[in-house]
N, C-alpha and C. Protein backbone atom coordinates (compact mmCIF):
# COMPACT_ATOMS: atom_id res chain seq x y z
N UNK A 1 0.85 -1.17 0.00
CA UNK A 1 0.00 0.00 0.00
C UNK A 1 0.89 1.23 0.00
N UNK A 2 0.72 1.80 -1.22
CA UNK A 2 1.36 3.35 -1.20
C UNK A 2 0.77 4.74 -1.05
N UNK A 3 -0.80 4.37 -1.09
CA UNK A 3 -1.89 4.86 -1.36
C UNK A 3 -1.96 5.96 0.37
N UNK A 4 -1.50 7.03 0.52
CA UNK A 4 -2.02 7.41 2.17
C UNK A 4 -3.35 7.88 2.34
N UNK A 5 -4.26 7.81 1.57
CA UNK A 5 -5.81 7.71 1.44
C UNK A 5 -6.29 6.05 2.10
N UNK A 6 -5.77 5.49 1.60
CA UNK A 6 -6.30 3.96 2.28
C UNK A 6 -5.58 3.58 3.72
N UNK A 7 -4.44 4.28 3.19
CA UNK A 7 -3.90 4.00 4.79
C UNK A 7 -4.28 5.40 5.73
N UNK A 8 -4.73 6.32 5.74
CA UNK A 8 -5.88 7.02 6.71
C UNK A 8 -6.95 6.25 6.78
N UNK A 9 -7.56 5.87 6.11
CA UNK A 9 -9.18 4.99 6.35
C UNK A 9 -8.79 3.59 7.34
N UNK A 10 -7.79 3.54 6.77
CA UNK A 10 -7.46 1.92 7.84
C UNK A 10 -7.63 2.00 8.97
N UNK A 11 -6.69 3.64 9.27
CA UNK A 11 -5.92 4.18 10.79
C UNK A 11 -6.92 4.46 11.51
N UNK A 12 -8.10 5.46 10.98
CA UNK A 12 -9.34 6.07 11.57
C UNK A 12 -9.90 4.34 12.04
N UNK A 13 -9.92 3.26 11.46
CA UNK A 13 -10.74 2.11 12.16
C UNK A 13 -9.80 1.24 12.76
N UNK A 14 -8.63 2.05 12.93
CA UNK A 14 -7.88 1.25 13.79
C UNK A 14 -7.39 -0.20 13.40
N UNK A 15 -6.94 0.01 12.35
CA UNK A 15 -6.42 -1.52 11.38
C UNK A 15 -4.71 -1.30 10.98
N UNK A 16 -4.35 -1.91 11.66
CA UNK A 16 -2.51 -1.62 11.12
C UNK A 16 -1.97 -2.52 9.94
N UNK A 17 -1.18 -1.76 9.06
CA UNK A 17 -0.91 -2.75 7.94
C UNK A 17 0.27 -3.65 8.38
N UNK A 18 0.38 -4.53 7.49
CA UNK A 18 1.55 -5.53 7.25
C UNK A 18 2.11 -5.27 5.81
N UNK A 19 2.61 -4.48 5.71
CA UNK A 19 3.19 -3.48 4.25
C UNK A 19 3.79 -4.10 3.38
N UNK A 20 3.62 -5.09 2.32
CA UNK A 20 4.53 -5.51 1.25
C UNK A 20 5.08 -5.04 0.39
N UNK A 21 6.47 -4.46 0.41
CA UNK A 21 7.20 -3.78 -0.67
C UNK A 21 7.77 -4.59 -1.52
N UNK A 22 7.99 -5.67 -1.14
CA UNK A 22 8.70 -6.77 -2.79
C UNK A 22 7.88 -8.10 -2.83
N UNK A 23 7.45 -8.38 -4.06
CA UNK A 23 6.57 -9.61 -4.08
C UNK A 23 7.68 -10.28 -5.03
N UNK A 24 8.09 -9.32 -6.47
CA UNK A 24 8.03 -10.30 -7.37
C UNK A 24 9.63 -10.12 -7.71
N UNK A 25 10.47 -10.88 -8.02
CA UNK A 25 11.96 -11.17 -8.75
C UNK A 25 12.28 -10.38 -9.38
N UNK A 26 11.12 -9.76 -10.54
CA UNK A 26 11.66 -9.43 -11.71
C UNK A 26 12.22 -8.17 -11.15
N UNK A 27 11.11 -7.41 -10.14
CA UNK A 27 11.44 -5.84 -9.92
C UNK A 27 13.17 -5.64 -9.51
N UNK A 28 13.50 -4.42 -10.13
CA UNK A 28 14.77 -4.26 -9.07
C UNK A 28 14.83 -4.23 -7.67
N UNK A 29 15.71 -4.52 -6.24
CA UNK A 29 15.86 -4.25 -5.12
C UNK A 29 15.33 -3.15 -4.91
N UNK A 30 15.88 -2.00 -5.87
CA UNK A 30 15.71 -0.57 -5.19
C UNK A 30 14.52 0.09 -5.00
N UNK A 31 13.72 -0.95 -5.55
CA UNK A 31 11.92 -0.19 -5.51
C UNK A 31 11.56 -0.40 -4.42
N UNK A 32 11.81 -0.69 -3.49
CA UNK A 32 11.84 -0.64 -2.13
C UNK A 32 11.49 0.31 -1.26
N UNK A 33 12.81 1.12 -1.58
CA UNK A 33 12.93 2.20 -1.02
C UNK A 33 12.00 3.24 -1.54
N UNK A 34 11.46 3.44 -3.01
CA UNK A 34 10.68 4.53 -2.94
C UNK A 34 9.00 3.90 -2.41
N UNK A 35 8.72 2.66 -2.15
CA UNK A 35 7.75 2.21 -1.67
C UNK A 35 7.57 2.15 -0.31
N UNK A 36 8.85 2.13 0.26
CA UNK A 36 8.56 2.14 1.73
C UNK A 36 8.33 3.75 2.23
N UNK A 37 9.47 5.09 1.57
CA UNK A 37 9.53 6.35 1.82
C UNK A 37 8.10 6.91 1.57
N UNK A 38 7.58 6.34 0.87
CA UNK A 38 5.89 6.94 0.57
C UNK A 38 5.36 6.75 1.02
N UNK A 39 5.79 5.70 2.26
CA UNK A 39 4.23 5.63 3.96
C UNK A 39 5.28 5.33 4.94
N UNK A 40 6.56 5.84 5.05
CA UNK A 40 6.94 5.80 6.19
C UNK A 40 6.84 6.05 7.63
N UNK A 41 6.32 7.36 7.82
CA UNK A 41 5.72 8.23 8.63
C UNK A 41 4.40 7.75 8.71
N UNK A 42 3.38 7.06 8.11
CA UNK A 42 2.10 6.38 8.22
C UNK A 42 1.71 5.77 9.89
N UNK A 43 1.33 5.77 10.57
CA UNK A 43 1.16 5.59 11.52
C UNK A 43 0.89 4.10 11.55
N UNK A 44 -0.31 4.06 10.62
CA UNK A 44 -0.84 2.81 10.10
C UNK A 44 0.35 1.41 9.84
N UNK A 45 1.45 1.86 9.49
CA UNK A 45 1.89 0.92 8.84
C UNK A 45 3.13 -0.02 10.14
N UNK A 46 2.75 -0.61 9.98
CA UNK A 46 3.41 -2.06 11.66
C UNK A 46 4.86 -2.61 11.67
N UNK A 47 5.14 -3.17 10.42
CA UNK A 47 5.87 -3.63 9.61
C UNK A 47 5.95 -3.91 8.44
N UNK A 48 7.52 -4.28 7.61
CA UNK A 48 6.99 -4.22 6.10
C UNK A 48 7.37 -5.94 6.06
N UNK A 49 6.81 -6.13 4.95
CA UNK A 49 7.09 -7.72 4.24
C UNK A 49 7.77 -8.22 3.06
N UNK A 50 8.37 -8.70 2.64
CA UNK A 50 9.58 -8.75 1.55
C UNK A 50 8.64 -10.19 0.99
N UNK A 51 8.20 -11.04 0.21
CA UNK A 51 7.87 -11.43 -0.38
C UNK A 51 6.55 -11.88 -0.26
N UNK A 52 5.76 -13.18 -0.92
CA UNK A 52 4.78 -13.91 -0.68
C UNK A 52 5.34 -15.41 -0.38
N UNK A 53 5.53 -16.09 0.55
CA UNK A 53 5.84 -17.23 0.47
C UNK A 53 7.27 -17.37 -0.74
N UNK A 54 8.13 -16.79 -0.78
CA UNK A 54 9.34 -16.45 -2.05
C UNK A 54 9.89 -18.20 -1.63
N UNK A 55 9.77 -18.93 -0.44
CA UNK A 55 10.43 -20.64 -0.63
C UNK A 55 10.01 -21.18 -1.12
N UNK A 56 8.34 -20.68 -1.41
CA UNK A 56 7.55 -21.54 -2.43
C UNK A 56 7.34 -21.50 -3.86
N UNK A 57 7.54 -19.81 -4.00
CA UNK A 57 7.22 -19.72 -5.56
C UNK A 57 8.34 -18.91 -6.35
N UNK A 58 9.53 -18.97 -5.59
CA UNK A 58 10.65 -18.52 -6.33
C UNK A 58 10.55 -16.96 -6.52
N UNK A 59 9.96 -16.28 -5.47
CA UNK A 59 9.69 -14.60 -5.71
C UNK A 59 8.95 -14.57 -7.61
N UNK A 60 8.16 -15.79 -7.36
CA UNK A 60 7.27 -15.26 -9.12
C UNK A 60 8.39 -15.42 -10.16
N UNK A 61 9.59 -16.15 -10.13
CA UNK A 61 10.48 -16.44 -11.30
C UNK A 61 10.73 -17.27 -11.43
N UNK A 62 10.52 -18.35 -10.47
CA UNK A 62 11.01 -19.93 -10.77
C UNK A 62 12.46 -19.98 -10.14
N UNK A 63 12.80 -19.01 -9.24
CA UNK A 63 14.25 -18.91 -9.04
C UNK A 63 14.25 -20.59 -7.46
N UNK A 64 15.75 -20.71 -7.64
CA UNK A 64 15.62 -21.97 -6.85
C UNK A 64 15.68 -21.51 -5.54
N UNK A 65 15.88 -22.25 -4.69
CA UNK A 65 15.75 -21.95 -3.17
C UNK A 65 16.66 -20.93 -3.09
N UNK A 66 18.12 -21.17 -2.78
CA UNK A 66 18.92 -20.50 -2.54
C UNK A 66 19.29 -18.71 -3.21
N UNK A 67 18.84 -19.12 -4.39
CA UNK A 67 18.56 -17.84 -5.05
C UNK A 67 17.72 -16.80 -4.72
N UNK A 68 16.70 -17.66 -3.88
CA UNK A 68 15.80 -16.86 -3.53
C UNK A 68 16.06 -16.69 -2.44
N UNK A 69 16.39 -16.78 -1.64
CA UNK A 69 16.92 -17.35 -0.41
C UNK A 69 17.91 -15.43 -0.04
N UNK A 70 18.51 -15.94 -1.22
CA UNK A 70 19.98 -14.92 -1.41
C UNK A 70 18.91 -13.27 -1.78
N UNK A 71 18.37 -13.36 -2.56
CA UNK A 71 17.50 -11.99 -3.03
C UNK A 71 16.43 -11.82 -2.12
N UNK A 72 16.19 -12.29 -0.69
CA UNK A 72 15.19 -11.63 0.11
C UNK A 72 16.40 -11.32 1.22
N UNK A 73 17.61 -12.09 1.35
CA UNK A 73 18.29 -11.27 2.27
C UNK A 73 18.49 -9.71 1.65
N UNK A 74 19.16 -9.48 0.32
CA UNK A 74 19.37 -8.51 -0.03
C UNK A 74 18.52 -6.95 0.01
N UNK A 75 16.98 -7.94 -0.16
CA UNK A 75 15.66 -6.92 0.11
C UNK A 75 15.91 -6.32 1.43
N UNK A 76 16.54 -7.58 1.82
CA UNK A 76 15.50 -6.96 3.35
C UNK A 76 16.71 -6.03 3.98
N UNK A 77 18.10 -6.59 3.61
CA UNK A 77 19.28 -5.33 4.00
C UNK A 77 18.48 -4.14 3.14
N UNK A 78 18.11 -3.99 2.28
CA UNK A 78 17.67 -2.31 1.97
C UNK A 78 16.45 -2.21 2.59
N UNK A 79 16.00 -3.29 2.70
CA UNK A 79 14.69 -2.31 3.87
C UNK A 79 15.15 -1.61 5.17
N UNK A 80 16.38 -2.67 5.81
CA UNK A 80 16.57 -2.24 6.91
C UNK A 80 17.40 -1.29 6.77
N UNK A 81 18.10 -0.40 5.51
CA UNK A 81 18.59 0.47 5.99
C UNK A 81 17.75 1.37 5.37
N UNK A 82 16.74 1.69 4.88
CA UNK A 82 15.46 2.39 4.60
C UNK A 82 14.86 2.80 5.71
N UNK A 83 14.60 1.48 6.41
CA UNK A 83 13.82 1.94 7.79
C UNK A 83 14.05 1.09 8.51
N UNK A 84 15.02 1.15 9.93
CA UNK A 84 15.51 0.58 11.08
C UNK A 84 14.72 0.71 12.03
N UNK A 85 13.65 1.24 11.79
CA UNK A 85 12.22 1.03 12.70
C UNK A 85 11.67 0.17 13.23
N UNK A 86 10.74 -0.24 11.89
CA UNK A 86 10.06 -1.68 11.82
C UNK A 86 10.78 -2.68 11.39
N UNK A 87 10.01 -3.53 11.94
CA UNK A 87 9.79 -5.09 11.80
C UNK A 87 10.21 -5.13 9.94
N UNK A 88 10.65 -6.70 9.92
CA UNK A 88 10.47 -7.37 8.75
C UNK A 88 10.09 -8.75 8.67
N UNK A 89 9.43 -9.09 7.82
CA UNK A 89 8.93 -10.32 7.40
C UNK A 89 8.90 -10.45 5.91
C-alpha cells in the first residue's frame, strides 16, 4: 500500500498494515525504497514484508531456493537500511 488515502481509512478504524514492498523477482531491489519512503511516517503501517511465500514460488520467477533465499536477504538489507524502525517479514 502506497496509497495514504487507504492507509488514513485503515488508521481512523484502527487496522494496522503488514506493508509488502517486494513480491516479485523481476522488480529491481531498489523499488523498495521509494515504496517504503511513501508511507513511512504512516502511523498505520506495523511492519513491512519482503515477499509472498518467495520458498515456495521462487519470488514469481522460478528462481531456486537459494537464489531466492539470497534476493530476500538482499531486500530486506535495503529495507533495513530504509527503515531501522520496523519489523520485517
Amino acid at each position: 500500500v502506497t496509497d495514504t488515502e487507504v492507509l488514513d481509512a485503515l488508521w481512523e478504524k484502527g487496522i494496522f498494515v503488514l506493508n509488502t514492498v517486494y513480491i516479485n523477482g523481476a522488480d529491481p531491489i531498489d523499488v523498495v525504497v521509494e515504496r517504503i519512503t511513501a508511507v513511512m511516517e504512516h502511523p498505520a503501517v506495523l511492519m513491512w514484508v519482503v515477499g509472498n511465500e518467495w520458498n515456495y514460488n521462487g519470488f514469481y520467477q522460478n528462481l531456486k531456493r537459494e537464489a531466492a533465499r539470497s534476493l530476500m536477504r538482499d531486500v530486506a538489507r535495503k529495507v533495513r537500511s530504509t527503515d531501522s524502525t520496523r519489523p520485517i517479514a
